[in-house]
Protein backbone atom coordinates (compact mmCIF):
# COMPACT_ATOMS: atom_id res chain seq x y z
CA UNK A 1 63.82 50.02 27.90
CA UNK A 2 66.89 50.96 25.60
CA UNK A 3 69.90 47.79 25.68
CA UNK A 4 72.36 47.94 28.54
CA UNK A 5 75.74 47.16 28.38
CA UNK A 6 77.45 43.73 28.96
CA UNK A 7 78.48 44.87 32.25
CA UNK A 8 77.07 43.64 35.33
CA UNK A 9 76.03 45.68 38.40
CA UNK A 10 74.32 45.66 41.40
CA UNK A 11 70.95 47.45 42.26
CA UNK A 12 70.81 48.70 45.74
CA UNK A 13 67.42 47.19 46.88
CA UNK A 14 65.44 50.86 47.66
CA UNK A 15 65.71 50.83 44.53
CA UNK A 16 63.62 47.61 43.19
CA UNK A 17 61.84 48.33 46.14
CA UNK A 18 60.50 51.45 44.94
CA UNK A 19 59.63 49.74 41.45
CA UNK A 20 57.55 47.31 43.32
CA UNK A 21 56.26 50.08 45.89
CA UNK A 22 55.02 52.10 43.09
CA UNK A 23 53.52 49.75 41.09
CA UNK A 24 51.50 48.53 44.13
CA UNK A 25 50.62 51.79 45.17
CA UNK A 26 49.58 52.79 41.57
CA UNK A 27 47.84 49.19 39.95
CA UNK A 28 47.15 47.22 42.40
CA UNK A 29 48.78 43.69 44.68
CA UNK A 30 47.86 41.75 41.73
CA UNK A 31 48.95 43.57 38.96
CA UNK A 32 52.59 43.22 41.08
CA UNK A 33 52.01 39.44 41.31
CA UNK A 34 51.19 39.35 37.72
CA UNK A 35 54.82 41.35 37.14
CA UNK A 36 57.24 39.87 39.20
CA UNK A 37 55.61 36.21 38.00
CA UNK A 38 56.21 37.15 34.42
CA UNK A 39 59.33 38.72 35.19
CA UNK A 40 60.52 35.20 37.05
CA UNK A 41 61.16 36.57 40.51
CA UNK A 42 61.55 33.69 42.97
CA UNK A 43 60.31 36.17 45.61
CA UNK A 44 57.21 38.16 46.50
CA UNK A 45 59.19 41.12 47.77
CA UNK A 46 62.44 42.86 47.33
CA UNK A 47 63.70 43.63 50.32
CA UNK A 48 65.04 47.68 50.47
CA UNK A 49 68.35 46.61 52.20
CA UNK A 50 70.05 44.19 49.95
CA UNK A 51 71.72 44.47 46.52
CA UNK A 52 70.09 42.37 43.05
CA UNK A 53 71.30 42.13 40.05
CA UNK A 54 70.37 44.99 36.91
CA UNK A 55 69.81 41.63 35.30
CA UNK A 56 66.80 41.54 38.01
CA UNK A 57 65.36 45.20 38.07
CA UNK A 58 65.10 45.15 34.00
CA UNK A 59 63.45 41.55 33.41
CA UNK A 60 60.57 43.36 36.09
CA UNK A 61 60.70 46.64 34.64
CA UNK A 62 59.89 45.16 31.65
CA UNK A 63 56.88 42.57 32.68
CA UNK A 64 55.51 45.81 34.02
CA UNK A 65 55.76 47.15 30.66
CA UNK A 66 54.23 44.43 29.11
CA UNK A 67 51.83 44.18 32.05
CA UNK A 68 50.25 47.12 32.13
CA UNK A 69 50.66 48.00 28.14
CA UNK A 70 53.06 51.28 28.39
CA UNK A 71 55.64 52.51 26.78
CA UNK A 72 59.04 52.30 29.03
CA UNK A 73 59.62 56.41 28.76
CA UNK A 74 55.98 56.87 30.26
CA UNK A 75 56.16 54.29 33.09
CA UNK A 76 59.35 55.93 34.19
CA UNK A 77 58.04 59.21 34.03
CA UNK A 78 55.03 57.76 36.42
CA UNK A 79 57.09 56.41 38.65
CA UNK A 80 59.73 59.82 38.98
CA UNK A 81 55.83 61.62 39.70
CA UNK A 82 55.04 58.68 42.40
CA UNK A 83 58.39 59.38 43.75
CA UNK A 84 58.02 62.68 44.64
CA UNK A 85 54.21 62.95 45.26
CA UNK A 86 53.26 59.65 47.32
CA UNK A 87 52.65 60.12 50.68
CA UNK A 88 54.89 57.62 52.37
CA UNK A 89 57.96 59.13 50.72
CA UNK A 90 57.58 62.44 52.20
CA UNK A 91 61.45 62.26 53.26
CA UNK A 92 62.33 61.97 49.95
CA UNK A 93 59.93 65.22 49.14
CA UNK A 94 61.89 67.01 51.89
CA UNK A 95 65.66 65.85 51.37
CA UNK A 96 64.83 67.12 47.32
CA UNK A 97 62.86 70.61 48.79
CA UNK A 98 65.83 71.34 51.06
CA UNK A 99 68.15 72.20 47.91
CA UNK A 100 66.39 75.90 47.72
CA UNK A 101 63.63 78.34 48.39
CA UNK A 102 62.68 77.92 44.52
CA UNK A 103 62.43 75.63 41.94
CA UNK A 104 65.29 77.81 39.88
CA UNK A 105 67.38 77.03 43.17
CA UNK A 106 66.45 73.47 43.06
CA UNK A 107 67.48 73.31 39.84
CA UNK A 108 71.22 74.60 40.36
CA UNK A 109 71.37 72.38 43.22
CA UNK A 110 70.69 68.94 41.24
CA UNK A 111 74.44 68.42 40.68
CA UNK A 112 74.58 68.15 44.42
CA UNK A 113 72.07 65.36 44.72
CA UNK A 114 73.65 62.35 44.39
CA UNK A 115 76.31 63.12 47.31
CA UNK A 116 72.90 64.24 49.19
CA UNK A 117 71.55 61.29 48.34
CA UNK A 118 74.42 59.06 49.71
CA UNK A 119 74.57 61.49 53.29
CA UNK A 120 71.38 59.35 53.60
CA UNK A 121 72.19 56.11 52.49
CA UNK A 122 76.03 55.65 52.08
CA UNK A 123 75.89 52.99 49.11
CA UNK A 124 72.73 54.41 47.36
CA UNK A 125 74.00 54.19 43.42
CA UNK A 126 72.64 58.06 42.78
CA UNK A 127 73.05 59.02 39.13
CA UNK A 128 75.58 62.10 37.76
CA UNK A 129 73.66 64.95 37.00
CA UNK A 130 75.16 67.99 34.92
CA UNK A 131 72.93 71.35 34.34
CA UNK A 132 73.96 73.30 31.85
CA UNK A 133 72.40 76.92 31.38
CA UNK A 134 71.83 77.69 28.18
CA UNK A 135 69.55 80.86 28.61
CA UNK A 136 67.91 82.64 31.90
CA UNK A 137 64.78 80.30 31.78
CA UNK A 138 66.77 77.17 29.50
CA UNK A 139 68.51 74.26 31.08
CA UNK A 140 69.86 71.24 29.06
CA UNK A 141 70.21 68.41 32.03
CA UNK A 142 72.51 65.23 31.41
CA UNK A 143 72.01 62.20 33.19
CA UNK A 144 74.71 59.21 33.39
CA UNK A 145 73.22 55.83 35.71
CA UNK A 146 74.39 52.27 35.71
CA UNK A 147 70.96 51.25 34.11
CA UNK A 148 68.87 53.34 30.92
CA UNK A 149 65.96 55.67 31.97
CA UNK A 150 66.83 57.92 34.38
CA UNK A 151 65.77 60.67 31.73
CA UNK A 152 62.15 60.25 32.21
CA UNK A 153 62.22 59.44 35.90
CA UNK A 154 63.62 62.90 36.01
CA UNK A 155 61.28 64.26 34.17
CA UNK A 156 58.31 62.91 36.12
CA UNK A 157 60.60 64.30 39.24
CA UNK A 158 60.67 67.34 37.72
CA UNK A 159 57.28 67.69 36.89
CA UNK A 160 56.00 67.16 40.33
CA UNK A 161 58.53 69.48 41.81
CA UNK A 162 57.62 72.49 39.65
CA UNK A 163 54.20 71.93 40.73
CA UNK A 164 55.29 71.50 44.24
CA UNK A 165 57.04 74.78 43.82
CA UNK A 166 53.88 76.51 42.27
CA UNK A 167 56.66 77.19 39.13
CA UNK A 168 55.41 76.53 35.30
CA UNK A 169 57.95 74.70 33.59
CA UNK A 170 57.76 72.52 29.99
CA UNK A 171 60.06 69.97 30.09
CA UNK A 172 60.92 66.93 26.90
CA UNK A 173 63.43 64.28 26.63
CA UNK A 174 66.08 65.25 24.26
CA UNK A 175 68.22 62.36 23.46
CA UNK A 176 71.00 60.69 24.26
CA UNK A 177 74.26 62.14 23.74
CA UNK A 178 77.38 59.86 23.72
CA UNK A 179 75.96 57.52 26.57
CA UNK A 180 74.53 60.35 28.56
CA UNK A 181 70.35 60.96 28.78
CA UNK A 182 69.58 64.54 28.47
CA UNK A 183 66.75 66.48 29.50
CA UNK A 184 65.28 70.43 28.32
CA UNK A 185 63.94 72.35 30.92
CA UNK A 186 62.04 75.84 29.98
CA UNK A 187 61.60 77.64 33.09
CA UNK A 188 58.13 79.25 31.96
CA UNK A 189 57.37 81.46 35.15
CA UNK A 190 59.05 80.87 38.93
CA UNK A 191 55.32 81.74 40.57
CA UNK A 192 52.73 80.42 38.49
CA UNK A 193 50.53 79.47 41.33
CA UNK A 194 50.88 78.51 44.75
CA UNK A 195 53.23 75.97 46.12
CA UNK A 196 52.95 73.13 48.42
CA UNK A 197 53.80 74.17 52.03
CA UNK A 198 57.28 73.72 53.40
CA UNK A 199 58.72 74.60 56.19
CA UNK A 200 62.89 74.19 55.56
CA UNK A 201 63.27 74.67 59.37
CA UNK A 202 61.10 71.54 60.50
CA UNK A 203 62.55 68.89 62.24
CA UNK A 204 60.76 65.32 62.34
CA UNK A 205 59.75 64.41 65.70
């Protein structure tokens, strides 16, 4: 994971959570055990509702790198798929879905999704997303978060979604640009195949 800066912050806890949720869900109870004992934690669990140091979330993020033996830009990517795709974070699915009928909608709605984000969970530290348009079917995305990596946990989002869609999209990391990760996005065809249902009118009983 690329060097962070001297200064400290605080991780909101869904956030570590989902680290160890993933990894669970993905490799296995004792591949987590092996992570979080390499990584020094001197708990089994993070807990969603309570803040831990960045300090915290990158000594664990990288034990799982070391761990499992992957590169830091493909674990992230894994993890922005999980996000999106595992069943027990359907609500996440759905709050992401509800930004447009298409995944060319969803895409001119991502600047919007940190204050979405944050209608959920007030203190949620969401990162600041900027789409620029450089053609019809080109995007250049750039991503600003209080820890590295939110590039590829995009893209791994992003990935999922277009699929979810049913739209064809290539999609590469492409740098980082004064502090900022970017992102290219070649919208290759809006209705390559069919999408996941969704119903934007359902309400959760």
């Amino acid at each position: 994971m690329p060097a962070v800066s001297d200064e400290v912050f605080d991780m909101h806890g869904m956030v570590n959570r989902a680290l160890q949720g993933f990894l669970v869900a993905t490799y296995g109870a004792d591949v987590w055990a092996e992570v979080r004992g390499q990584a020094g934690l001197p708990f089994a669990d993070f807990e969603a509702m309570l803040d831990y140091p960045d300090e915290m979330t990158l000594a664990c993020f990288g034990a799982a790198c070391h761990v499992l033996h992957k590169h830091p830009n493909v674990l992230l990517e894994d993890l922005g798929t999980w996000l999106v795709t595992d069943t027990h974070l359907e609500p996440l699915r759905r709050l992401m879905r509800f930004s447009g009928a298409s995944f060319l909608d969803f895409l001119h709605s991502l600047e919007e999704l940190g204050d979405r984000g944050r209608l959920a969970v007030p203190d949620l530290d969401m990162p600041q997303i900027e789409l620029d348009q450089i053609d019809p079917a080109s995007f250049r995305i750039r991503a600003r978060w209080s820890l590295p990596g939110i590039a590829p946990i995009l893209m791994g989002c992003l990935r999922a979604l277009a699929d979810d869609y049913g739209a064809l999209a290539f999609l590469r990391l492409d740098g980082i640009d004064r502090g900022v990760e970017c992102l290219h996005v070649q919208l290759l065809d809006t209705a390559f195949s069919e999408g996941r249902s969704f119903d934007l009118g359902r309400v959760a009983s």
